[in-house]
C-alpha atoms as a PDB file:
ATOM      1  CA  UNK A   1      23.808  53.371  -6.466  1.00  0.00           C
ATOM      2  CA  UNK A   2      22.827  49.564  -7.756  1.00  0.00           C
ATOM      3  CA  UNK A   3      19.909  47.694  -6.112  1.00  0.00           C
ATOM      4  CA  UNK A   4      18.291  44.249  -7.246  1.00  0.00           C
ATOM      5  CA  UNK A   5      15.457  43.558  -8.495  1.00  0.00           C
ATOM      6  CA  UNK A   6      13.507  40.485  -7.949  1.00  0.00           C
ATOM      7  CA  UNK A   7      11.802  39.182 -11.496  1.00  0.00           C
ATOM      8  CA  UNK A   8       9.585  36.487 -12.034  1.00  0.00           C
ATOM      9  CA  UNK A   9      10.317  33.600 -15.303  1.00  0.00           C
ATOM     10  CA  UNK A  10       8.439  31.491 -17.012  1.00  0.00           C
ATOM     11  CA  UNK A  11       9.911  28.290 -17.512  1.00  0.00           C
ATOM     12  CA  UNK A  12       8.959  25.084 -19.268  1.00  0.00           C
ATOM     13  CA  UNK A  13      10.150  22.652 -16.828  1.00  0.00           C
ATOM     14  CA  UNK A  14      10.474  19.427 -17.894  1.00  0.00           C
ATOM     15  CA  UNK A  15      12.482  16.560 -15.893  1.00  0.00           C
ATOM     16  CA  UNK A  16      13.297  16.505 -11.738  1.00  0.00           C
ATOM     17  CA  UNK A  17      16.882  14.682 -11.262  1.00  0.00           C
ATOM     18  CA  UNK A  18      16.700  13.216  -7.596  1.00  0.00           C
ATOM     19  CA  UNK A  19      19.626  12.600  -5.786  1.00  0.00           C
ATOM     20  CA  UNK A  20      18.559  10.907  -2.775  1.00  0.00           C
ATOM     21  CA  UNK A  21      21.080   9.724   0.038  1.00  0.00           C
ATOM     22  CA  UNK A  22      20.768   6.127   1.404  1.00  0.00           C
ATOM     23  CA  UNK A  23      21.998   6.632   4.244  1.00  0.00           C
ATOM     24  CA  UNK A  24      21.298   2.672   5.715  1.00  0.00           C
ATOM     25  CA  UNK A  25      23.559   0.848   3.293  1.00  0.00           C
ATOM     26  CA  UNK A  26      20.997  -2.206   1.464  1.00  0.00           C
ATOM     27  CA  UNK A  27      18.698  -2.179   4.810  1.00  0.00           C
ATOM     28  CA  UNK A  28      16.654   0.516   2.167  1.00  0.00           C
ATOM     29  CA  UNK A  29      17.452  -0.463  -1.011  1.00  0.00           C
ATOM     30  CA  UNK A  30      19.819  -3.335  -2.290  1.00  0.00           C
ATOM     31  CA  UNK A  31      23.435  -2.321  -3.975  1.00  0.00           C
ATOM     32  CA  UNK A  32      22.357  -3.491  -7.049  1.00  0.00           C
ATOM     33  CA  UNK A  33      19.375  -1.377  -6.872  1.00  0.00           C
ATOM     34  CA  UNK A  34      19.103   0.377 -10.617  1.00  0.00           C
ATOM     35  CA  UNK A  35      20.788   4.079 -10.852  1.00  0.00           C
ATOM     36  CA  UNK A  36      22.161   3.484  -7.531  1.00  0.00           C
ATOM     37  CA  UNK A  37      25.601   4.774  -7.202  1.00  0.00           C
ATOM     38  CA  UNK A  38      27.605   4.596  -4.132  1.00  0.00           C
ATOM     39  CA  UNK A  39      25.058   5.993  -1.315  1.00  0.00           C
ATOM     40  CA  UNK A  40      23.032   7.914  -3.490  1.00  0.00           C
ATOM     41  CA  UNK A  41      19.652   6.834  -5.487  1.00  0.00           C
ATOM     42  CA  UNK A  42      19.983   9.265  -8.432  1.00  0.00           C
ATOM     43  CA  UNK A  43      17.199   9.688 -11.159  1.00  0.00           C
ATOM     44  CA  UNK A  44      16.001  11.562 -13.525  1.00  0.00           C
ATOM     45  CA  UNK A  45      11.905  11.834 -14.440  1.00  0.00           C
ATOM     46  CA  UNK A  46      10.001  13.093 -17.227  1.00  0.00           C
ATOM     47  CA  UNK A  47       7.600  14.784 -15.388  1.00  0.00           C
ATOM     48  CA  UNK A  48       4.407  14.502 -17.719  1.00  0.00           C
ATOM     49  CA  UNK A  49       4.779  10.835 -18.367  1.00  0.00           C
ATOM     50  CA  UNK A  50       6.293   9.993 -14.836  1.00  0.00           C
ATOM     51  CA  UNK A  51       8.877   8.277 -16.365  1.00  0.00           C
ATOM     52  CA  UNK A  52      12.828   7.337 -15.274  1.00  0.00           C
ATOM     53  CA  UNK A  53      14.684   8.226 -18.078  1.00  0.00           C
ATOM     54  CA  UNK A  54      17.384   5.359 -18.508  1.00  0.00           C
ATOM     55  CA  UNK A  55      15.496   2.371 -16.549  1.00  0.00           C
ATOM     56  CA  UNK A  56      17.347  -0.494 -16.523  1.00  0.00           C
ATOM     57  CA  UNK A  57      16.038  -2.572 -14.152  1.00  0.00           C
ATOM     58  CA  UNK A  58      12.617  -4.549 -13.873  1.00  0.00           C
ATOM     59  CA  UNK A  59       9.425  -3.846 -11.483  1.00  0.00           C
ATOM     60  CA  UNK A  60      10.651  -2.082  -8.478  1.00  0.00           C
ATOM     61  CA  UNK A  61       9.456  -0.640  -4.960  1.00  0.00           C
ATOM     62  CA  UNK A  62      11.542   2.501  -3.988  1.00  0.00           C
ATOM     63  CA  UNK A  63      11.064   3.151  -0.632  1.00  0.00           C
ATOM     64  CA  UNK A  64      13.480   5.445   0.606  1.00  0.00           C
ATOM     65  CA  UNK A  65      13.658   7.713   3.876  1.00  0.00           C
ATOM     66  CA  UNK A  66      15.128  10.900   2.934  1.00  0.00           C
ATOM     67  CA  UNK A  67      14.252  13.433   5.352  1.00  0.00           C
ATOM     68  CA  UNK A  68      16.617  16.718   4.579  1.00  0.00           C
ATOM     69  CA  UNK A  69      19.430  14.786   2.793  1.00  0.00           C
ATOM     70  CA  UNK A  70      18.126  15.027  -0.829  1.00  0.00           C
ATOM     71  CA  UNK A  71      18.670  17.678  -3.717  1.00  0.00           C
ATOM     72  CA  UNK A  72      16.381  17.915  -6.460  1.00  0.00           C
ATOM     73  CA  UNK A  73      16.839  19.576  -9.532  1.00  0.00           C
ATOM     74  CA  UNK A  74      13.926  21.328 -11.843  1.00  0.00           C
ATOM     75  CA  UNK A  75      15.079  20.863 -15.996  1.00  0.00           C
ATOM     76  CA  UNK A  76      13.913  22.734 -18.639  1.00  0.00           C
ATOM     77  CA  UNK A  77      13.558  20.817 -22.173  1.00  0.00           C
ATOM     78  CA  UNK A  78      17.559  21.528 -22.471  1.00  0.00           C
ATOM     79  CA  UNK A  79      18.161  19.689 -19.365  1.00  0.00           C
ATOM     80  CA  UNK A  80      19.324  23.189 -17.727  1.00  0.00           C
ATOM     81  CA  UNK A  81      18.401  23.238 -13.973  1.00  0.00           C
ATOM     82  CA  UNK A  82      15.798  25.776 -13.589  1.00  0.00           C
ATOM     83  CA  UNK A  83      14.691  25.718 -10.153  1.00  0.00           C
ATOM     84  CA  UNK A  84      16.640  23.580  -6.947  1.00  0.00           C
ATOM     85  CA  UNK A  85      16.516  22.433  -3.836  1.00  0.00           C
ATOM     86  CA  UNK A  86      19.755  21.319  -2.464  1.00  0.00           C
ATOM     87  CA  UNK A  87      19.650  19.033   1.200  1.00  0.00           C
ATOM     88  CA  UNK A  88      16.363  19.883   2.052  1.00  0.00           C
ATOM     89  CA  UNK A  89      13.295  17.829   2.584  1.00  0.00           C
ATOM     90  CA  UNK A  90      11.257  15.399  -0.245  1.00  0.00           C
ATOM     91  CA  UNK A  91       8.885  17.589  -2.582  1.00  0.00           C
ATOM     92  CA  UNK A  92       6.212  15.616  -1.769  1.00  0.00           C
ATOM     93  CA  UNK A  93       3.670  17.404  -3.964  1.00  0.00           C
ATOM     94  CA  UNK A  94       5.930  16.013  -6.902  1.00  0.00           C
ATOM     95  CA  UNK A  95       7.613  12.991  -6.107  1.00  0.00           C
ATOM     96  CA  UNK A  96       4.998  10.104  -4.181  1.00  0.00           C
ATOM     97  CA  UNK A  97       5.627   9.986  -0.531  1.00  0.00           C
ATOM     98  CA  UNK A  98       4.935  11.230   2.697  1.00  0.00           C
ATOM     99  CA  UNK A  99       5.907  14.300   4.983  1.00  0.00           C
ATOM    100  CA  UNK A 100       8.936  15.155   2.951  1.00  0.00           C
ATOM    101  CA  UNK A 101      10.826  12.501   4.564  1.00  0.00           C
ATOM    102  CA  UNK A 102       9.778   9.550   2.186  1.00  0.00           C
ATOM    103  CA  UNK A 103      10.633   8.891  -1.605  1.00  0.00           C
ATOM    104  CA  UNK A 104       7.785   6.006  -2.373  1.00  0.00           C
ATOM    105  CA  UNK A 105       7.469   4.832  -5.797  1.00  0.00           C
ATOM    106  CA  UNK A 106       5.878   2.283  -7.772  1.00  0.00           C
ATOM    107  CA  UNK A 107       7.923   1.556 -10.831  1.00  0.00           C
ATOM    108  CA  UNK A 108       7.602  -0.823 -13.745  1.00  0.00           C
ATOM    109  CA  UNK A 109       9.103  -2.939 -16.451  1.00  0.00           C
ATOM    110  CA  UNK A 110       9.902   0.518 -18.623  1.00  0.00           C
ATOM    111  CA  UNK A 111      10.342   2.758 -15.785  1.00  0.00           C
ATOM    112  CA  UNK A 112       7.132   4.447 -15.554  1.00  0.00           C
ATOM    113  CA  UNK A 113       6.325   5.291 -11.857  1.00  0.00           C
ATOM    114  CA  UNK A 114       2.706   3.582 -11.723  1.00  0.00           C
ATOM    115  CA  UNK A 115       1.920   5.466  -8.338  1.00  0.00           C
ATOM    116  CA  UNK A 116       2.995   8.538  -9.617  1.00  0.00           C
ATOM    117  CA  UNK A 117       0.927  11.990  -9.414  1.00  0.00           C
ATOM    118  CA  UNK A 118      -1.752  13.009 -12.321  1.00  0.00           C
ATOM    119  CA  UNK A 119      -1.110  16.808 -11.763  1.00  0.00           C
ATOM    120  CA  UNK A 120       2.241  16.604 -10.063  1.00  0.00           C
ATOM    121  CA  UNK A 121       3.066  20.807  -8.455  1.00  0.00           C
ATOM    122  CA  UNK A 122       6.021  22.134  -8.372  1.00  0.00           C
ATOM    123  CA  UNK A 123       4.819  24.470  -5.721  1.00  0.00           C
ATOM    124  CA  UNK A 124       7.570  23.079  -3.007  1.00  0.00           C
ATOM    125  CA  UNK A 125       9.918  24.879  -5.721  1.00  0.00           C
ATOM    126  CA  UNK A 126       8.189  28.156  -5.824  1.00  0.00           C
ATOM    127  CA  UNK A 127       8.894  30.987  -3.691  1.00  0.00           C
ATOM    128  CA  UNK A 128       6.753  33.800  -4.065  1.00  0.00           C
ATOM    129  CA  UNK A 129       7.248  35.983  -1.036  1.00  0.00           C
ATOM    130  CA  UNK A 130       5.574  39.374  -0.486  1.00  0.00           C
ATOM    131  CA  UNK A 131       8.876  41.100   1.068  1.00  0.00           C
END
């Protein structure tokens, strides 16, 4: 008989890619808005330095209501996704906002998110059940 067994890994995570939905055409953010594509804000942050890795725009204001309609992907320091959540609500203990429905960042000339946490968790990601 085969069973599974439930093991705990420690990674070294590294980056969170956002993929965000706009889902009220430029009444959120513009078209032109940088690393918008189509409907979907997507980004990817070094999450020590709170940085967007390939900025190209200027200072920005992301404001962005999300609710359950963005994925968000955990990278180690090989950019393999460690740890997901798929259309499900903002980790707001990671990425500024409020009640998982809200991405709100503060971004500047070189991408760094100004507003963004000092000791950002990536307990919304962790599941450590008892069952």
């Amino acid at each position: 008989m085969k069973g599974f067994l439930k093991t705990l890994k420690e990674v070294n995570v590294k980056k969170v890619r956002i993929e965000a939905a706009i889902t009220h055409g430029d009444e959120e953010i513009p078209y032109d808005f940088p690393l918008r594509k189509g409907d979907m804000w997507i980004a990817t942050i070094d999450i020590d330095e709170g940085k967007i890795l390939n900025w190209t725009g200027g200072k920005e204001h992301l404001f962005i209501k999300v609710c359950d309609m963005g994925s968000y992907y955990l990278l180690d320091e090989n950019d393999n996704e460690v740890l997901i959540k798929e259309e499900d609500y903002v980790p707001n203990d990671l990425i500024p906002g409020e009640y998982g429905d809200y991405i709100d960042l503060y971004i500047n000339e070189t991408g760094t998110i100004t507003n963004w946490y000092s000791q950002p968790s990536l307990d919304d990601f962790q599941d450590f059940d008892d069952e």
